[in-house]
PDB file of N, CA and C in Angstrom:
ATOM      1  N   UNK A   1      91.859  74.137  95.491  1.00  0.00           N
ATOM      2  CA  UNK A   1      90.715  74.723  94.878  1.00  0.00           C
ATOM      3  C   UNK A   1      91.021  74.879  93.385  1.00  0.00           C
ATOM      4  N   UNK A   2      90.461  74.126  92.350  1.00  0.00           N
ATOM      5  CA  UNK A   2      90.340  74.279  91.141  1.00  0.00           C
ATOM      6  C   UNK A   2      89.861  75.866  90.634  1.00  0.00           C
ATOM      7  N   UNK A   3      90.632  76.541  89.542  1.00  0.00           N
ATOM      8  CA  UNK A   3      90.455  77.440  89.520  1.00  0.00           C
ATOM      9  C   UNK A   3      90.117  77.639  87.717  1.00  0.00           C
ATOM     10  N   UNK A   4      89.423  78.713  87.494  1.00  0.00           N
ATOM     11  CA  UNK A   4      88.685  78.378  86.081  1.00  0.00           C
ATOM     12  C   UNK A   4      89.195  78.970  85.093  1.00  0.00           C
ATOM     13  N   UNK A   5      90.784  79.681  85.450  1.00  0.00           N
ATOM     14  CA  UNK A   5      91.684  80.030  84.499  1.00  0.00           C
ATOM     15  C   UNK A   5      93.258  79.495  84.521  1.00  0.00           C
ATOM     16  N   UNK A   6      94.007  79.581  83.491  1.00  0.00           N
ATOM     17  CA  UNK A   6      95.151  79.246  83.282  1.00  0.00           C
ATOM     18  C   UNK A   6      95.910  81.013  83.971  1.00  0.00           C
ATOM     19  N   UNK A   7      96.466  81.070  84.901  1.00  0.00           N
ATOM     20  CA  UNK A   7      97.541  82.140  85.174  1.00  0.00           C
ATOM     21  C   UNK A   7      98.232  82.812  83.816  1.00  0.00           C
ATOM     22  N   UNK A   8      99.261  81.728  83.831  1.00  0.00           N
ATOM     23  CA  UNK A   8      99.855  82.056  82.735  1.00  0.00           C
ATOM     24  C   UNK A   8      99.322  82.807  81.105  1.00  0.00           C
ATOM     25  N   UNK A   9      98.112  82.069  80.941  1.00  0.00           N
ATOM     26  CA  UNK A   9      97.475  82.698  79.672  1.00  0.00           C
ATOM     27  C   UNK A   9      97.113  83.901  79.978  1.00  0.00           C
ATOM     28  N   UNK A  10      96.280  83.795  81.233  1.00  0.00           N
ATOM     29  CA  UNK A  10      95.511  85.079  81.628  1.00  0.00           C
ATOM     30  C   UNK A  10      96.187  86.304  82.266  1.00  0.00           C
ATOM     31  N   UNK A  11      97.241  86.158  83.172  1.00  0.00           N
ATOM     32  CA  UNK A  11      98.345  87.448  83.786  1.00  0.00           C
ATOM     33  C   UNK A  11      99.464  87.495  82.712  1.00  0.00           C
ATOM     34  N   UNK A  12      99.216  86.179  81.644  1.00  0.00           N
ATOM     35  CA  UNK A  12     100.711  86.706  80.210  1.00  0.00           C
ATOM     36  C   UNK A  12     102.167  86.434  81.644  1.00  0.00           C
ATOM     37  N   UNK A  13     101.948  85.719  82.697  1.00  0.00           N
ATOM     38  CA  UNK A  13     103.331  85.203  83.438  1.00  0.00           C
ATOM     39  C   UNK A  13     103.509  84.349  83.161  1.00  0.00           C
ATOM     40  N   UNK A  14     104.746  83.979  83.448  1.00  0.00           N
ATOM     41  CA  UNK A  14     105.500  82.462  83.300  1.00  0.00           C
ATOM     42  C   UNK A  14     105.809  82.079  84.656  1.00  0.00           C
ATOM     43  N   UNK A  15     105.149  80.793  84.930  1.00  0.00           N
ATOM     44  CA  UNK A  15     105.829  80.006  86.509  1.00  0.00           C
ATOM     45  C   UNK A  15     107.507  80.320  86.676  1.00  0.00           C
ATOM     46  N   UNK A  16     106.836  80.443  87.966  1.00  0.00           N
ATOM     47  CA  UNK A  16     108.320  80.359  88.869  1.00  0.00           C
ATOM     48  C   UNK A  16     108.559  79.240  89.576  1.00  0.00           C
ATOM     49  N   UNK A  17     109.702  79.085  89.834  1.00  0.00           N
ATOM     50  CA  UNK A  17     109.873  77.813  90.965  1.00  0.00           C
ATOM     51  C   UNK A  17     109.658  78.056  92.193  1.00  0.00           C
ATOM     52  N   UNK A  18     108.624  77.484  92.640  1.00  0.00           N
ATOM     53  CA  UNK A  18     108.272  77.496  93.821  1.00  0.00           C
ATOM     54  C   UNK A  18     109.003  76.239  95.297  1.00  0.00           C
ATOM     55  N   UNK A  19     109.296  75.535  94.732  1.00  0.00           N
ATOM     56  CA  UNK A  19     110.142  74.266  95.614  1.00  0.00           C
ATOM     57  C   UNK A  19     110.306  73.761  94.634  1.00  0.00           C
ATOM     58  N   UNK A  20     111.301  72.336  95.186  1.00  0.00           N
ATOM     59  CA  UNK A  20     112.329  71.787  94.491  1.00  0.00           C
ATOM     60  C   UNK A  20     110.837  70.420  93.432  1.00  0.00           C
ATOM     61  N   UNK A  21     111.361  70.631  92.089  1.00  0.00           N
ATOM     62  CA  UNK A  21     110.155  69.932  91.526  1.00  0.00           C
ATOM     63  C   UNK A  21     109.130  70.828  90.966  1.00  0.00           C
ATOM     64  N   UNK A  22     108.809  71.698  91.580  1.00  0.00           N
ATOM     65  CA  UNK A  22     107.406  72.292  91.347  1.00  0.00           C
ATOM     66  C   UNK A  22     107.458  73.950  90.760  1.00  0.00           C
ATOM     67  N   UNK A  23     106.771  74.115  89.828  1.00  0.00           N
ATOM     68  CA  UNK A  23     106.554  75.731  89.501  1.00  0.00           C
ATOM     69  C   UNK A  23     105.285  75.985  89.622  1.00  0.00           C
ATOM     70  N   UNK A  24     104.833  77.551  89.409  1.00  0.00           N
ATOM     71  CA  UNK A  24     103.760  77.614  89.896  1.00  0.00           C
ATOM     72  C   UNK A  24     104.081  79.279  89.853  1.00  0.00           C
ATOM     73  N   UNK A  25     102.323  79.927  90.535  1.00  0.00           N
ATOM     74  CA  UNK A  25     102.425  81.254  90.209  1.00  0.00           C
ATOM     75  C   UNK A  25     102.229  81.659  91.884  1.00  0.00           C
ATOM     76  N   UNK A  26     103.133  82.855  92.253  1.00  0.00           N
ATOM     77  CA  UNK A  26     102.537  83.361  93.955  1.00  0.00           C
ATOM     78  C   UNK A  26     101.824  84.132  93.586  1.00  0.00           C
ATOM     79  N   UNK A  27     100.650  83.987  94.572  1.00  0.00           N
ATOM     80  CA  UNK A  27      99.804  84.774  94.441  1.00  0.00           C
ATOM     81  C   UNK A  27      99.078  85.680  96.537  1.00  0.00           C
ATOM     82  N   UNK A  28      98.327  86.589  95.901  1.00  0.00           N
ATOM     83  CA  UNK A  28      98.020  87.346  97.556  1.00  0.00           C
ATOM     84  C   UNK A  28      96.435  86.404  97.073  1.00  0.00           C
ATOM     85  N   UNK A  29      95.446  86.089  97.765  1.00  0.00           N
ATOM     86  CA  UNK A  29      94.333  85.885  97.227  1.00  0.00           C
ATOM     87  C   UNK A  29      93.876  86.211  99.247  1.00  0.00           C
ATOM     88  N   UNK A  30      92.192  86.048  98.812  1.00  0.00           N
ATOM     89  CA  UNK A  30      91.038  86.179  99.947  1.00  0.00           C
ATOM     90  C   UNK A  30      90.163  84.877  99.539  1.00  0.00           C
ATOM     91  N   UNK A  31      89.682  84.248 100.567  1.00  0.00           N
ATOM     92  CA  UNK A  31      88.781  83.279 100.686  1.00  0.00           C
ATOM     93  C   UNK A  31      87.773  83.201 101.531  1.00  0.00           C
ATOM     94  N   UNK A  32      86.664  83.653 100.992  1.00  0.00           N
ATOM     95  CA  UNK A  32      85.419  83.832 102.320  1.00  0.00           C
ATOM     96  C   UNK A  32      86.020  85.341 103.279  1.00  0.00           C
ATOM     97  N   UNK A  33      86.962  86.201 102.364  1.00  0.00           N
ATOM     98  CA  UNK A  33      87.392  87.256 103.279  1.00  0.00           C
ATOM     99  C   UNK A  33      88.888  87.458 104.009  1.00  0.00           C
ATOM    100  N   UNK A  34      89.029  86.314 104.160  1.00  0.00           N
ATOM    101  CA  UNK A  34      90.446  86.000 104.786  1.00  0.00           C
ATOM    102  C   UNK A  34      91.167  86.052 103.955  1.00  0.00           C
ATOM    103  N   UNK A  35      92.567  87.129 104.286  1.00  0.00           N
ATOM    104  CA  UNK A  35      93.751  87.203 103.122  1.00  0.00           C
ATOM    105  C   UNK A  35      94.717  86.048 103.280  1.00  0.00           C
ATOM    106  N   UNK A  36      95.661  85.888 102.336  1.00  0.00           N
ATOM    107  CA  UNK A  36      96.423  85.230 102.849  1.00  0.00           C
ATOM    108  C   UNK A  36      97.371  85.143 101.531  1.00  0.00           C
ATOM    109  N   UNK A  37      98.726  84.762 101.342  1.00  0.00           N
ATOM    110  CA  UNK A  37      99.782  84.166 100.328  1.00  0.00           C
ATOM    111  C   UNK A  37      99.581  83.197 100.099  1.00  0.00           C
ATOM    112  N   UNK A  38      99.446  82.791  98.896  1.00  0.00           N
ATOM    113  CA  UNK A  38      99.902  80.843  98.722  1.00  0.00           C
ATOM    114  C   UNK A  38     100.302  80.812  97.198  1.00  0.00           C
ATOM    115  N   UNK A  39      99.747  79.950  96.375  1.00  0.00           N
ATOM    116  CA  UNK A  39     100.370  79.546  95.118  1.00  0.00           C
ATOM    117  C   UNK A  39      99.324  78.913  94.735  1.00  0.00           C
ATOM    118  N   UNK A  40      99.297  79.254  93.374  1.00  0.00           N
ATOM    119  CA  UNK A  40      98.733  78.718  92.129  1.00  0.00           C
ATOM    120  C   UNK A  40      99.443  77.634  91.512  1.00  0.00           C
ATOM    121  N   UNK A  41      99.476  76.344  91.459  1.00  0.00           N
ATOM    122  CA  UNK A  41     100.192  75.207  90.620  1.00  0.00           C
ATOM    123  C   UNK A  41      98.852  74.207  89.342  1.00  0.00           C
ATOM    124  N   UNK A  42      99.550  74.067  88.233  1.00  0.00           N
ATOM    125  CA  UNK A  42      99.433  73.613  87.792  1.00  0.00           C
ATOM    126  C   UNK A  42      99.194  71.885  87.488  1.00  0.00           C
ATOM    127  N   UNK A  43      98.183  71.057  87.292  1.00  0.00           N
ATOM    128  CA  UNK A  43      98.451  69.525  87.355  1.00  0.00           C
ATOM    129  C   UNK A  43      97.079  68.761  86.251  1.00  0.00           C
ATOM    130  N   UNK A  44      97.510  68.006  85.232  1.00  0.00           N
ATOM    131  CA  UNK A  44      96.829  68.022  84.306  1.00  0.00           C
ATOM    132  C   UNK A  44      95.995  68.647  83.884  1.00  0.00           C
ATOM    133  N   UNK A  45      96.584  70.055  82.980  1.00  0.00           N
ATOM    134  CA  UNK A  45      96.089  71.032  82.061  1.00  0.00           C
ATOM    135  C   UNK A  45      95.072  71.776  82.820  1.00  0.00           C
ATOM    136  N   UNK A  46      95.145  71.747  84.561  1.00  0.00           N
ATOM    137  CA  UNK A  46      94.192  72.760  84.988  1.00  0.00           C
ATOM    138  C   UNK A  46      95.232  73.086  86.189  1.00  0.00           C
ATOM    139  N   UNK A  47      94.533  74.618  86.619  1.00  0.00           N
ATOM    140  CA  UNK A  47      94.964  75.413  87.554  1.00  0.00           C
ATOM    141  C   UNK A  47      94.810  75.107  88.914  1.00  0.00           C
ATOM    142  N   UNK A  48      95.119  75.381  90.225  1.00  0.00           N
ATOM    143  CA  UNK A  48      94.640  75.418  91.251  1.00  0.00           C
ATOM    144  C   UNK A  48      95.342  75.968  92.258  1.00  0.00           C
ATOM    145  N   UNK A  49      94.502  76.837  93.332  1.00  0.00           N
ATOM    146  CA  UNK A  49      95.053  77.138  94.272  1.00  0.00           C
ATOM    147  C   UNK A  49      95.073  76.850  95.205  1.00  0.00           C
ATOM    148  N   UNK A  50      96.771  75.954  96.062  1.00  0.00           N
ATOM    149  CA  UNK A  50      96.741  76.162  97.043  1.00  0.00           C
ATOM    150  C   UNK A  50      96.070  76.534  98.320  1.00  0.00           C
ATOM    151  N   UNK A  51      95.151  75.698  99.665  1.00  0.00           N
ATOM    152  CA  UNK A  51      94.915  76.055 100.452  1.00  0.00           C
ATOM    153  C   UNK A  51      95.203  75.761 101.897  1.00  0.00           C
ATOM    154  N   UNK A  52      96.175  76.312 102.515  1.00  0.00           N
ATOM    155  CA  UNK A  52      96.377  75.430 103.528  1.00  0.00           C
ATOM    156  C   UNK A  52      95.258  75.038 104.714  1.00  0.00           C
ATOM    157  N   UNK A  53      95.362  74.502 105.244  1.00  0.00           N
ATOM    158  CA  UNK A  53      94.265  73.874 106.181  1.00  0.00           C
ATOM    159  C   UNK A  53      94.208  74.927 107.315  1.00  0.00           C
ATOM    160  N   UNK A  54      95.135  75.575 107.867  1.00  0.00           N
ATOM    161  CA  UNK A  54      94.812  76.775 108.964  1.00  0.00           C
ATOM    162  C   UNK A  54      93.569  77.665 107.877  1.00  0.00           C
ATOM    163  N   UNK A  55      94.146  78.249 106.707  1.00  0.00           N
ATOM    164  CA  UNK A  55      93.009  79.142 105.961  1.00  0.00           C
ATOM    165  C   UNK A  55      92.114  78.685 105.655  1.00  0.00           C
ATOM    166  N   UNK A  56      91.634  77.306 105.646  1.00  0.00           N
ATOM    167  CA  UNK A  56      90.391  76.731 105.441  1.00  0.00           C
ATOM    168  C   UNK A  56      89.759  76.820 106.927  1.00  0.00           C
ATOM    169  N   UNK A  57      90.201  76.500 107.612  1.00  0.00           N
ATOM    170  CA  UNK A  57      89.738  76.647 109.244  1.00  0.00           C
ATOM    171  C   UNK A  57      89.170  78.262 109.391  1.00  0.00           C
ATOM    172  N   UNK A  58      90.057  78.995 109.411  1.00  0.00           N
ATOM    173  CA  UNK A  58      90.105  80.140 109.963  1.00  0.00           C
ATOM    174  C   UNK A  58      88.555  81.305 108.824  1.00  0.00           C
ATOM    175  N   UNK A  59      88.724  80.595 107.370  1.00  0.00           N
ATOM    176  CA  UNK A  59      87.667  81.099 106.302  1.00  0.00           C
ATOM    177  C   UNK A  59      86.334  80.248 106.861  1.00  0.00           C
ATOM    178  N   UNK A  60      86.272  79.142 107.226  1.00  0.00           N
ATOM    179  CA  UNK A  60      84.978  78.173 107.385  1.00  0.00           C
ATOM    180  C   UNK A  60      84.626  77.567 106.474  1.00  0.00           C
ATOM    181  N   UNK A  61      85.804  76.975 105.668  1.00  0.00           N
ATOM    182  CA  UNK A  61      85.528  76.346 104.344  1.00  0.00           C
ATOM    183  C   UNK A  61      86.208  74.804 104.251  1.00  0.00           C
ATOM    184  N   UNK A  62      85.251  74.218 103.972  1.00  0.00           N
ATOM    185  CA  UNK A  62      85.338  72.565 103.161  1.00  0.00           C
ATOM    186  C   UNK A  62      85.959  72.377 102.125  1.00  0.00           C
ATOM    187  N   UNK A  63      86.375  70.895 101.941  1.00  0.00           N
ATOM    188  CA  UNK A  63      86.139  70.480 100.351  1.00  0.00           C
ATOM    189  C   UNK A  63      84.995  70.591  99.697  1.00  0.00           C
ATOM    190  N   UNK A  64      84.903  70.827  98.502  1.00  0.00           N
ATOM    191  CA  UNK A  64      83.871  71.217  98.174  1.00  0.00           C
ATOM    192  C   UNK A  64      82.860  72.314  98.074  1.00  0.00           C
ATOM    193  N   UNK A  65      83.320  73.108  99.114  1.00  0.00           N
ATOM    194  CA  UNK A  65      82.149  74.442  98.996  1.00  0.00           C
ATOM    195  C   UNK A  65      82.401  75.339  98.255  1.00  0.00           C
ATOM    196  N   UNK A  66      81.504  76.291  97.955  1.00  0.00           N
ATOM    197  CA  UNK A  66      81.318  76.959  97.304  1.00  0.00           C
ATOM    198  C   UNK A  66      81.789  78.273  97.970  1.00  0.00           C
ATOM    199  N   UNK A  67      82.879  79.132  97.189  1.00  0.00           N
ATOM    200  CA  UNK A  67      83.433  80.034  98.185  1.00  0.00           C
ATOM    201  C   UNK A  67      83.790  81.120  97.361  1.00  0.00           C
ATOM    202  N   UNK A  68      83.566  82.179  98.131  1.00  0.00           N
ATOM    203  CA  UNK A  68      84.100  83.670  97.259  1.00  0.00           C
ATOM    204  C   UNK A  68      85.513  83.923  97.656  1.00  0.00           C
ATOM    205  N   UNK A  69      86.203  84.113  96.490  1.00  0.00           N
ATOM    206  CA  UNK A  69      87.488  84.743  96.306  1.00  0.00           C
ATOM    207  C   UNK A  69      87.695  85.335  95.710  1.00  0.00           C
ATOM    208  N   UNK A  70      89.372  86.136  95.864  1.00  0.00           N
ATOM    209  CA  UNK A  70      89.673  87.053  94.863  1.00  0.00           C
ATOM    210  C   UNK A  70      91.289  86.500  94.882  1.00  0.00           C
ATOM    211  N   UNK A  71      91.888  86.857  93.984  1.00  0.00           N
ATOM    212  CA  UNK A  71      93.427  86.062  93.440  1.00  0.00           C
ATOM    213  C   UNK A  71      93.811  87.422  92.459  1.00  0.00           C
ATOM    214  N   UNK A  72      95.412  87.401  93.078  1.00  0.00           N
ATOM    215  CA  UNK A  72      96.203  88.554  91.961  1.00  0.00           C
ATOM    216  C   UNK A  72      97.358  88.199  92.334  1.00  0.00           C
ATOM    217  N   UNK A  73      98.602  88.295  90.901  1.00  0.00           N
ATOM    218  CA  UNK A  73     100.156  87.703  91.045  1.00  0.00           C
ATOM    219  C   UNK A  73     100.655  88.840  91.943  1.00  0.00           C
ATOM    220  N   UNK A  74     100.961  88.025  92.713  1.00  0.00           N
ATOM    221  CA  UNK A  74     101.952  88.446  94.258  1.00  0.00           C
ATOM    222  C   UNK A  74     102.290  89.808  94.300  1.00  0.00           C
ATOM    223  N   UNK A  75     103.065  89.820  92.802  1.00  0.00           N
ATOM    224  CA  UNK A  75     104.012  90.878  92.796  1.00  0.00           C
ATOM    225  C   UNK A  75     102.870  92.009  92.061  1.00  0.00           C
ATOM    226  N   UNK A  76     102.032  91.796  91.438  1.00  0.00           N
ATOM    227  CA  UNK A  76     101.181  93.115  91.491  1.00  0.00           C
ATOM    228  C   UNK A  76     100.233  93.690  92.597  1.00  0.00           C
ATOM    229  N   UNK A  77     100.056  92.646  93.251  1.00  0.00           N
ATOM    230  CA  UNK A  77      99.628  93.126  94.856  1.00  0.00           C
ATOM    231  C   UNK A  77     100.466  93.894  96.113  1.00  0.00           C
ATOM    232  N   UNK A  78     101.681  93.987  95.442  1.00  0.00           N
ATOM    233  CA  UNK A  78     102.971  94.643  96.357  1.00  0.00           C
ATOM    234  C   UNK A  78     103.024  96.227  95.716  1.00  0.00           C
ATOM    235  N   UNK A  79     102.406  96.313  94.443  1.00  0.00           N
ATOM    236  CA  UNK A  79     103.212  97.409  93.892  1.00  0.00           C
ATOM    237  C   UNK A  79     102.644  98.377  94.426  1.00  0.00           C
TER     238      UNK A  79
END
């Protein structure tokens, strides 16, 4: 899911390494309601989050649709 901000500019974080190759931001987010962990990565000069296919199942969401969420860095969702 393309997302319509840069993390980094906007939470002032710097990626972490998320696997071998890849950085990126953790994040807690909701999709259509459903919580869940995943990651924010970066790939030509735009954002996106991570969705795995169980949370697309389980939210009722496509490619493509139009979907309400909410997204916050991991670690301010713990505090």
């Amino acid at each position: 899911m393309e997302l319509p901000f840069d993390p980094a500019v906007s939470w002032g974080t710097r990626p972490v390494p998320l696997w071998r190759g890849r950085k990126g931001h953790r994040v807690l987010a909701t999709l259509n309601g459903i919580s869940f962990e995943g990651f924010v990565v970066s790939r030509r000069r735009k954002s996106f989050l991570l969705v795995d296919a169980d949370v697309k199942q389980e939210a009722g969401v496509a490619v493509g649709d139009i979907v309400g969420r909410t997204l916050v860095p991991a670690s301010e969702g713990k505090k």
